[in-house]
Protein backbone atom coordinates (compact mmCIF):
# COMPACT_ATOMS: atom_id res chain seq x y z
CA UNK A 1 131.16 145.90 166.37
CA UNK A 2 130.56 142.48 165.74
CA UNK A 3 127.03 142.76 165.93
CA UNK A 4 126.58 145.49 163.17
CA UNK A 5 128.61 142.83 160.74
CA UNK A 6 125.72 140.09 161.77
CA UNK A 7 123.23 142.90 160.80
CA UNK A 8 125.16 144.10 157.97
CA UNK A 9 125.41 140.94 155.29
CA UNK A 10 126.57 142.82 152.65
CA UNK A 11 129.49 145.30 152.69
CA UNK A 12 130.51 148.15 149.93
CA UNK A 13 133.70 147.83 149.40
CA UNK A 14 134.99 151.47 147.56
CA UNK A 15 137.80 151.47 145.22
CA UNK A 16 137.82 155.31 143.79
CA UNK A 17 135.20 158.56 144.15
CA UNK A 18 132.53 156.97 141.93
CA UNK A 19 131.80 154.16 144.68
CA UNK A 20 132.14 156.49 147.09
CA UNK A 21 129.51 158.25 146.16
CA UNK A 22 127.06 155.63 145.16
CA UNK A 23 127.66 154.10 148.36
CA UNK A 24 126.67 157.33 150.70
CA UNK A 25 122.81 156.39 148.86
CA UNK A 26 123.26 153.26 149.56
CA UNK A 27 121.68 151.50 152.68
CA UNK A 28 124.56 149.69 153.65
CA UNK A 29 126.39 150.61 157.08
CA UNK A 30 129.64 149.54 156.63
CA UNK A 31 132.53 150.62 154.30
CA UNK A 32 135.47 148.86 152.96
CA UNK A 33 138.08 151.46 151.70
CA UNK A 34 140.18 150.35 149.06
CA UNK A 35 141.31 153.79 147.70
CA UNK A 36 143.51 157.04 148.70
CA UNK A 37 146.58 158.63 149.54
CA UNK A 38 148.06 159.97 152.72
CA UNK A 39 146.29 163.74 151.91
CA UNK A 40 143.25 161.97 150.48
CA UNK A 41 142.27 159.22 153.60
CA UNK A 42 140.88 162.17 155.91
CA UNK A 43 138.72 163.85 153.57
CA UNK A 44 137.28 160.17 152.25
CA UNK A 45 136.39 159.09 155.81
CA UNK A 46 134.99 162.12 156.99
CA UNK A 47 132.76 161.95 154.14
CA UNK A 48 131.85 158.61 154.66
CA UNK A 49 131.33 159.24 158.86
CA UNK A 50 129.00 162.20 158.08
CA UNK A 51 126.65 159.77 156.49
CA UNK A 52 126.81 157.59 159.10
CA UNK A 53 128.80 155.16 158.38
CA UNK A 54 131.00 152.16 159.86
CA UNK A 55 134.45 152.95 158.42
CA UNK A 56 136.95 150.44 157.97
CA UNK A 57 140.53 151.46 155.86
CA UNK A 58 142.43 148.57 154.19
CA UNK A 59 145.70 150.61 155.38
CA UNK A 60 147.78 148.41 152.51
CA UNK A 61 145.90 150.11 149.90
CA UNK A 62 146.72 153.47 150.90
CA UNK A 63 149.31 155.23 148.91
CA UNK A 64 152.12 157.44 151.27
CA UNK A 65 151.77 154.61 154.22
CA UNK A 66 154.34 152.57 154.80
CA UNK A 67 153.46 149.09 155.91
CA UNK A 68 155.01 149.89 159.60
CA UNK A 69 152.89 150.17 162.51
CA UNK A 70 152.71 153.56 162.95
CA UNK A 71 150.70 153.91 159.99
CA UNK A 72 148.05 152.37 162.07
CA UNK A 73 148.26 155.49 164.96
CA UNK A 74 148.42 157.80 162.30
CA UNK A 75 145.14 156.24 160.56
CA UNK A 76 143.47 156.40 164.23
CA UNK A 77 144.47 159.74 165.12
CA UNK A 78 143.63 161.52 161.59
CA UNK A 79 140.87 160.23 160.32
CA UNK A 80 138.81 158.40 163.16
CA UNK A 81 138.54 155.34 161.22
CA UNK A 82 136.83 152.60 162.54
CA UNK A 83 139.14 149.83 162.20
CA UNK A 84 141.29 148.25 159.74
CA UNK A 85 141.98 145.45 157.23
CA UNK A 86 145.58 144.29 156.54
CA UNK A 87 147.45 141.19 155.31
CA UNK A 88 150.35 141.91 157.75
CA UNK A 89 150.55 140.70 161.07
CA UNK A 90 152.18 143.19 162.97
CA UNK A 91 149.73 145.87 161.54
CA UNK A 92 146.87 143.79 162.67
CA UNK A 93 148.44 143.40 166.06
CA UNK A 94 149.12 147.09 166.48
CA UNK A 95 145.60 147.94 165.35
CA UNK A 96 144.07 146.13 167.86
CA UNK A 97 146.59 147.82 170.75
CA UNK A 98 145.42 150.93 168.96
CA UNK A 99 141.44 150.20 170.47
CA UNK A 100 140.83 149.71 166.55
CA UNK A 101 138.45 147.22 165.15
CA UNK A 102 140.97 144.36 163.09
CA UNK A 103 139.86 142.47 160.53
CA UNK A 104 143.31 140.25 158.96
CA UNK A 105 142.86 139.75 154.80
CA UNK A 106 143.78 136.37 153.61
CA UNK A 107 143.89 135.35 149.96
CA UNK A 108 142.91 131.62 149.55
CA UNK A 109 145.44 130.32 146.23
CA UNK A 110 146.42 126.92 147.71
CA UNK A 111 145.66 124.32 150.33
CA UNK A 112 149.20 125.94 152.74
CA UNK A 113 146.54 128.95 153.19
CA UNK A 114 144.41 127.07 155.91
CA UNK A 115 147.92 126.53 158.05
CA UNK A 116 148.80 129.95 157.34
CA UNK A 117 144.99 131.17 158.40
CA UNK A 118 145.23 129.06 161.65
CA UNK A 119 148.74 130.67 162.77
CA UNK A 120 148.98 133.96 161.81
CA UNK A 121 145.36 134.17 163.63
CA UNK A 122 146.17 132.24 166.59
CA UNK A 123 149.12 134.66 166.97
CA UNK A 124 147.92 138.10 166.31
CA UNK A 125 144.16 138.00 167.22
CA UNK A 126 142.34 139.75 164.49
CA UNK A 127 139.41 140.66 165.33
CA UNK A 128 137.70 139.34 161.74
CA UNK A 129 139.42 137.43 158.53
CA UNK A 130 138.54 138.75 155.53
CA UNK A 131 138.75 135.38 153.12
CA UNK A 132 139.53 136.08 149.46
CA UNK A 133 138.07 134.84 146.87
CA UNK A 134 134.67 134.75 148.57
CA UNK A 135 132.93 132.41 145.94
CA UNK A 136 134.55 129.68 146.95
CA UNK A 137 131.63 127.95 149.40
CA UNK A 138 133.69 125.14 150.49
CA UNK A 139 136.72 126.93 151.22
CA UNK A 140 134.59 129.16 153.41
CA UNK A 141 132.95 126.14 155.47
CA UNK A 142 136.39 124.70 156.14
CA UNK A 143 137.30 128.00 157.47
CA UNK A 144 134.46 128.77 159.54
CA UNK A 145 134.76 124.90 161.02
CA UNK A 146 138.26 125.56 161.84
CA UNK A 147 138.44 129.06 163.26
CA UNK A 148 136.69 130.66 165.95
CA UNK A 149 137.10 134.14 164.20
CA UNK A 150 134.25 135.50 162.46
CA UNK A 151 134.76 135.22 158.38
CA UNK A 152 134.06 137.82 156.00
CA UNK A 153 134.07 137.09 152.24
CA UNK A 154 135.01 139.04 149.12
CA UNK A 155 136.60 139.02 146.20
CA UNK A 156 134.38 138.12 143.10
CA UNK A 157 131.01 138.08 144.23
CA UNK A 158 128.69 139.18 141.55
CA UNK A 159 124.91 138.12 142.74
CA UNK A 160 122.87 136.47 145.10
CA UNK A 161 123.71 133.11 144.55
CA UNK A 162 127.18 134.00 145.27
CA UNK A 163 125.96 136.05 148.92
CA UNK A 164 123.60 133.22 149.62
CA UNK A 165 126.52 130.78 149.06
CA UNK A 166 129.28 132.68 151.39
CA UNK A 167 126.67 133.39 153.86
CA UNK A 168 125.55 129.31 153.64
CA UNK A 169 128.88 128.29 154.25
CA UNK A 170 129.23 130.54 157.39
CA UNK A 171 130.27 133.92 156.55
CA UNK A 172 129.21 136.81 158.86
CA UNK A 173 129.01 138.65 155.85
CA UNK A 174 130.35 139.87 152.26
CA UNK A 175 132.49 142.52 150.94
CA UNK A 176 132.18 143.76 147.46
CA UNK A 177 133.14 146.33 145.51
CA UNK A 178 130.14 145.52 142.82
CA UNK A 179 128.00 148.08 143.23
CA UNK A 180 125.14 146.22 141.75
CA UNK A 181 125.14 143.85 144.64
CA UNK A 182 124.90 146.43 147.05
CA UNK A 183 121.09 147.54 146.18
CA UNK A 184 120.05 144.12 145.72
């Protein structure tokens, strides 16, 4: 999986039914979902599978789940999701007993984040970080330098200056929900 995220530099990240389906004619293999309900999920990543692409669920975002771990089996076992993205621990930890790909959301306010980064990784094992805000170059190198887990950034990205930047400072790659970006 890691490999397709190498190949993959830039990420659609979907927040409703319009970015779904301006993603599906986009090239871009791998989808964030930011969007649904509990009825909704299915249907979105069976769309999104028939077109052939990676799916990956940020499970917080999804109305009707609770933030317990068996939200994570039921994600698995009903849609066939590839992975997911959380900013709790114990999801991330049952995600990857689940056989799914992890990747651990972290939002970057203050300088206590790169403590927080380096333990909550060290003790559940995600599988990726997602950093947030990704326009924040130096933030990302520090990162990177301290943490064997591959970085992802998003969160405010806007053009190539801002991909080039992440991707500079040593993220895999981006996640965006600006569609523009993805056909550049």
């Amino acid at each position: 999986m890691l490999e397709k995220f190498e190949d993959c530099p830039v990420i659609a990240a979907i927040k409703d039914d319009d970015g779904l389906k301006k993603c599906l004619d986009s090239d871009i293999q791998i989808v964030f979902v930011l969007y649904g309900d509990i009825c909704s999920i299915s249907g979105i990543v069976s769309t999104l599978k028939k077109a052939g692409k990676t799916v990956i669920i940020h499970i917080d975002l999804i109305a009707g789940l609770s933030s317990k771990e068996i939200a994570v089996t039921y994600i698995k076992s009903v849609t066939h999701a590839d992975g997911i993205i959380s900013t709790r621990p114990a999801v991330i930890r049952e995600t990857r007993e689940e056989g799914l790909f992890a990747i651990m959301r972290f939002f970057v306010i203050d300088s206590i984040a790169f403590e927080n980064i380096k333990r909550q990784t060290e003790s559940v094992h995600p599988d990726m970080i997602e950093i947030l805000p990704g326009v924040m170059p130096k933030v990302i190198k520090k990162i990177c330098s301290q943490s064997r887990i591959p970085v992802i950034a998003g969160g405010l990205i806007s053009d190539k200056e801002d991909i080039m930047a992440a991707l500079g400072a040593g993220a895999v790659s981006i996640s965006t929900t600006n569609q523009t970006v993805w056909f550049m």
